[in-house]
N, C-alpha and C. Protein backbone atom coordinates (compact mmCIF):
# COMPACT_ATOMS: atom_id res chain seq x y z
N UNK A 1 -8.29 15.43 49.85
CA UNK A 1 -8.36 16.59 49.01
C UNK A 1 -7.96 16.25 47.57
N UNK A 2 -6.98 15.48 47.41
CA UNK A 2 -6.26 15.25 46.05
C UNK A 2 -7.14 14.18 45.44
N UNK A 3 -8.03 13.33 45.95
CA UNK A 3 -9.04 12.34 45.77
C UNK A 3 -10.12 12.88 45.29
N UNK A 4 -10.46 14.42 45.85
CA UNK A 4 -11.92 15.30 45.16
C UNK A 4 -11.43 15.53 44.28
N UNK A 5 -9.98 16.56 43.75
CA UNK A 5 -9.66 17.01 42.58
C UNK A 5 -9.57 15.89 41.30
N UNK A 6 -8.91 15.00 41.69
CA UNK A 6 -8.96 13.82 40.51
C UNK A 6 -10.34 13.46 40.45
N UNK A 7 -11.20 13.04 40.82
CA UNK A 7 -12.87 12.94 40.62
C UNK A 7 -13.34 14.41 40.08
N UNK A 8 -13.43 15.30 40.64
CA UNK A 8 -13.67 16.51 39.86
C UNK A 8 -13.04 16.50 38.24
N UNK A 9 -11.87 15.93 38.14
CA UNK A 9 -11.81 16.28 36.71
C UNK A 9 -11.89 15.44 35.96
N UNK A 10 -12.20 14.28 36.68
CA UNK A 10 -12.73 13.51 35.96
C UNK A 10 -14.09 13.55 35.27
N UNK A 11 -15.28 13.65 36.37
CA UNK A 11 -16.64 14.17 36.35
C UNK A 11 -16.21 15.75 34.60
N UNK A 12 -15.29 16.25 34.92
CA UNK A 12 -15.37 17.60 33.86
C UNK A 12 -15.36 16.94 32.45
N UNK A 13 -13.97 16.45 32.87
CA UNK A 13 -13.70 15.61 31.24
C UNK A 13 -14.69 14.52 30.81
N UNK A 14 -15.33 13.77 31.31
CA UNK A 14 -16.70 13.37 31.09
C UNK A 14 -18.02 14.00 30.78
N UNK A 15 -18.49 15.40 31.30
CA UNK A 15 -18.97 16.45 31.30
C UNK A 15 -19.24 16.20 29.72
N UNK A 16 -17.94 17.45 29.30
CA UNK A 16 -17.64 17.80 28.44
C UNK A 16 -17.14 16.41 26.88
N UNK A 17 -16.99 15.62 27.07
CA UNK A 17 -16.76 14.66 26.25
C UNK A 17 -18.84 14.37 25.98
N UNK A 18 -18.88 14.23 26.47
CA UNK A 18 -20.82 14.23 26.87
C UNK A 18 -21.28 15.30 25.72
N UNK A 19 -20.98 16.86 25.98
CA UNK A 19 -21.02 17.88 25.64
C UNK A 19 -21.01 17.99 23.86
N UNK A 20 -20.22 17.19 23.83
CA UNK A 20 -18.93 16.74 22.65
C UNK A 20 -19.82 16.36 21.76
N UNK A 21 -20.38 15.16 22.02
CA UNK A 21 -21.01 14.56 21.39
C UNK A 21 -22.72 14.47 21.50
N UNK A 22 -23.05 15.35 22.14
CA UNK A 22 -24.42 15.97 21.96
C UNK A 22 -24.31 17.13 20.24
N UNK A 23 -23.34 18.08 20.67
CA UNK A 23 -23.46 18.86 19.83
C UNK A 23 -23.12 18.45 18.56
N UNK A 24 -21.81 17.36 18.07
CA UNK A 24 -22.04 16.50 16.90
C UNK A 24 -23.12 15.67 16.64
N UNK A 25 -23.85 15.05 17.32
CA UNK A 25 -25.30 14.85 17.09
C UNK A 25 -26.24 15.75 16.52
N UNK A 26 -26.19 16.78 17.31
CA UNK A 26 -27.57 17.94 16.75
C UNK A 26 -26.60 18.34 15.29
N UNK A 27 -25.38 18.70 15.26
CA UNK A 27 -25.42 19.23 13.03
C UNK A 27 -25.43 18.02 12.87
N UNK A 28 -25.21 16.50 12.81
CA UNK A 28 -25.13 15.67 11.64
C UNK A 28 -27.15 15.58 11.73
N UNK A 29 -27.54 15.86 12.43
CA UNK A 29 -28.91 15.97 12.40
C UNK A 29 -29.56 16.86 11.64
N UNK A 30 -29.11 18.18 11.63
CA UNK A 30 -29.46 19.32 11.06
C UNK A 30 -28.89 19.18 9.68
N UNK A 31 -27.66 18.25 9.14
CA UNK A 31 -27.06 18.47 7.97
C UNK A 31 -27.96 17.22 7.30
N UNK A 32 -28.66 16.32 8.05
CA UNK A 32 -29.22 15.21 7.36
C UNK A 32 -30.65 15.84 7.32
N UNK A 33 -31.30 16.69 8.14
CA UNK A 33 -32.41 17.26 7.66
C UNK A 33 -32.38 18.34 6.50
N UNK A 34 -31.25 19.07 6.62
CA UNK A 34 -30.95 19.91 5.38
C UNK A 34 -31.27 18.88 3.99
N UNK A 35 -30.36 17.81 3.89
CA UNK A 35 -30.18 16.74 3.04
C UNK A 35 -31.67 16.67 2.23
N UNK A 36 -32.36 15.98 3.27
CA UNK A 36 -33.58 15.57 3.24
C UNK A 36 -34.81 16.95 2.57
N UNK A 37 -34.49 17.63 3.09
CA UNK A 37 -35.12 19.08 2.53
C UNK A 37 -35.16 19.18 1.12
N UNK A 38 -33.51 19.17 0.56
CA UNK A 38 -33.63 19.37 -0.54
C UNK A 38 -34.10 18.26 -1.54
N UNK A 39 -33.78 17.09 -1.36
CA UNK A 39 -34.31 16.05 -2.14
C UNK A 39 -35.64 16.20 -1.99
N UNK A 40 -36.52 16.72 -0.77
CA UNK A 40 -37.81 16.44 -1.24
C UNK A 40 -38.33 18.00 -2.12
N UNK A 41 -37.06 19.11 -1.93
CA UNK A 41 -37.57 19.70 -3.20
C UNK A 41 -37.73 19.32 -4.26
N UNK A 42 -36.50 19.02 -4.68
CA UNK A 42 -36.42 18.19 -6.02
C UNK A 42 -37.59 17.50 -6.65
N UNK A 43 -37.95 16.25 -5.52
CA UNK A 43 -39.40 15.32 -5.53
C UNK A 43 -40.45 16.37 -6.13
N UNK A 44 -40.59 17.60 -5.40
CA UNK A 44 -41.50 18.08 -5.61
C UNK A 44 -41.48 18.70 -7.32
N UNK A 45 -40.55 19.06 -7.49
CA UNK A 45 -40.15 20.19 -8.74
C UNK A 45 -40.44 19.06 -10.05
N UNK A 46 -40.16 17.84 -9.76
CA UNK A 46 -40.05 16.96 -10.71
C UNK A 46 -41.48 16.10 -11.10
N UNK A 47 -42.31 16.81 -9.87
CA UNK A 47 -43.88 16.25 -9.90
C UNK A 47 -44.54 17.05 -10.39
N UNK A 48 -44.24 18.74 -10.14
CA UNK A 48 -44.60 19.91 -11.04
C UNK A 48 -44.40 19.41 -12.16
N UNK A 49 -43.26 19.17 -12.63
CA UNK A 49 -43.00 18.91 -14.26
C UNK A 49 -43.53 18.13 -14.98
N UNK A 50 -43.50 17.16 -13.80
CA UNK A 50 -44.56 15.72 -14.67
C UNK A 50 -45.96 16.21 -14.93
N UNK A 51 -46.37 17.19 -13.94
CA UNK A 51 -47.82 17.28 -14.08
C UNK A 51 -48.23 18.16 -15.20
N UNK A 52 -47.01 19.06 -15.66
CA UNK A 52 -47.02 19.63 -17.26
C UNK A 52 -47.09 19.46 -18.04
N UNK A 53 -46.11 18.33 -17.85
CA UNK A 53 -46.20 17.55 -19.30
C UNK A 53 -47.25 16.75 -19.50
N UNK A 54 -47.66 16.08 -18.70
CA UNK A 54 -48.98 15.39 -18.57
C UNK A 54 -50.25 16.24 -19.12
N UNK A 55 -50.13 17.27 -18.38
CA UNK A 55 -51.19 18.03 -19.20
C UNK A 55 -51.16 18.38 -20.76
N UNK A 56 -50.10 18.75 -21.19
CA UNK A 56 -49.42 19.19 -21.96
C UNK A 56 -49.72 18.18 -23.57
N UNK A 57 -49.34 16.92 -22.80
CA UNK A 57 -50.24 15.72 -23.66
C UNK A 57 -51.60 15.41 -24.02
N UNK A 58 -52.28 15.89 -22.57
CA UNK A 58 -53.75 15.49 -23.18
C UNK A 58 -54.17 16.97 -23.81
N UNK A 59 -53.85 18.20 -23.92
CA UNK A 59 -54.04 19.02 -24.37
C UNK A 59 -53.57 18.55 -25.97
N UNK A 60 -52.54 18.31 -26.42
CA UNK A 60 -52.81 17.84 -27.31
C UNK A 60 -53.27 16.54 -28.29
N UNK A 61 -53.20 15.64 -27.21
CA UNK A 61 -54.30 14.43 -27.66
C UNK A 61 -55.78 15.04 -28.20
N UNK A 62 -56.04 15.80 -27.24
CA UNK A 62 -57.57 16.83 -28.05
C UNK A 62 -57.86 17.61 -28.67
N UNK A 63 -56.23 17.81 -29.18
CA UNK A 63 -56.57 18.86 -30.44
C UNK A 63 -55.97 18.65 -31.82
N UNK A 64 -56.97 18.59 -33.14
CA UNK A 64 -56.64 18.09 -34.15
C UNK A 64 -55.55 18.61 -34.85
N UNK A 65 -55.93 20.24 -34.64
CA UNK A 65 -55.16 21.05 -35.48
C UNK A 65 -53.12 20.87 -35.11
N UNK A 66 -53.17 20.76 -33.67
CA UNK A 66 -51.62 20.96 -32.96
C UNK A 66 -51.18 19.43 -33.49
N UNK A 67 -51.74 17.82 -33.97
CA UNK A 67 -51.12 16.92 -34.19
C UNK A 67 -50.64 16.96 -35.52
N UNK A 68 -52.04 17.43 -36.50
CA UNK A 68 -51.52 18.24 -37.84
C UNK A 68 -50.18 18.93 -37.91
N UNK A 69 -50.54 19.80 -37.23
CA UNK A 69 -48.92 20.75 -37.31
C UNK A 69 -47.80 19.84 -36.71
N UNK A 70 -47.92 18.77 -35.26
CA UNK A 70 -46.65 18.32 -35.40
C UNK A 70 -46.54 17.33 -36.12
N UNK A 71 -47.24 16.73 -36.58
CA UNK A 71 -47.11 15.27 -37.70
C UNK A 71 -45.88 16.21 -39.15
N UNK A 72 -46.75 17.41 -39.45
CA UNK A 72 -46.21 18.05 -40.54
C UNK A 72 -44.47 18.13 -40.18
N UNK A 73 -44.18 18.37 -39.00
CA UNK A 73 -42.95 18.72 -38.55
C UNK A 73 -42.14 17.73 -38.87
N UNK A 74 -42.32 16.51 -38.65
CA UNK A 74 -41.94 15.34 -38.28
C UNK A 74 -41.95 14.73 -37.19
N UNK A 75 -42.78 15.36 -36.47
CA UNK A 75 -42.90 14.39 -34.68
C UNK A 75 -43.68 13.39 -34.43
N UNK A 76 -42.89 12.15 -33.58
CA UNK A 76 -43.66 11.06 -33.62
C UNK A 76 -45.56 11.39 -33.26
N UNK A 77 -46.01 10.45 -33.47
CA UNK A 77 -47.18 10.25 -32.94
C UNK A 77 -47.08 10.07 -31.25
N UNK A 78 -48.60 10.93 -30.60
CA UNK A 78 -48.02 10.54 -29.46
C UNK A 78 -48.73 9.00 -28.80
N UNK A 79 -49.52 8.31 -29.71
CA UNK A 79 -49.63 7.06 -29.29
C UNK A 79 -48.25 6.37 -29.16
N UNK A 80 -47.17 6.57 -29.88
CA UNK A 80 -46.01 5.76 -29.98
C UNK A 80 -45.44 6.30 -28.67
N UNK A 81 -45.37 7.57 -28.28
CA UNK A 81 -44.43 8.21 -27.01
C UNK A 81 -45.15 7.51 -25.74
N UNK A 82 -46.18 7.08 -25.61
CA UNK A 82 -46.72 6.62 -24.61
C UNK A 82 -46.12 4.86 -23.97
N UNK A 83 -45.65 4.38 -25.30
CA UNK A 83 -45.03 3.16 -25.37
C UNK A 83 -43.96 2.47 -24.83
C-alpha cells in the first residue's frame, strides 16, 4: 500500500513538473511570436516609407518647376542625395 502511494506521488509530481513546463513553453512562444509581430510591423511601416519617399523623388526628378523652387531654397541637388 505505502509502495502505491510513494509511486502515485511520484507519477503526480512528475505529472505536474511536465505540466510546468509545457505551459512555460507555450508564453515564451507566444511572447516570441508577439516579438516577431511587431518587428515585422515595423519592416513593414519602414517599406511604406521608403516607398514615399521613393516616389516622392522621382516625382520630383520630373518636375522642373519643384527643383527651381528647391535649388532657390538652398537644397542640395538630388543627383548628389542619391550618392
Amino acid at each position: 500500500m505505502k509502495h502505491t502511494r510513494v509511486s502515485f506521488f511520484v507519477l503526480m509530481v512528475f505529472l505536474g513538473g511536465v505540466a510546468f513546463i509545457k505551459a512555460k513553453l507555450v508564453f515564451e512562444y507566444k511572447r516570441q511570436f508577439l516579438y516577431l509581430a511587431q518587428i515585422q510591423n515595423e519592416i513593414d511601416r519602414l517599406e511604406n516609407e521608403n516607398t514615399k519617399l521613393n516616389l516622392e523623388l522621382s516625382l520630383l526628378k520630373s518636375s522642373p518647376y519643384v527643383l527651381q523652387s528647391a535649388a532657390s531654397l538652398g537644397m542640395k541637388r538630388i543627383e548628389q542625395l542619391n550618392e
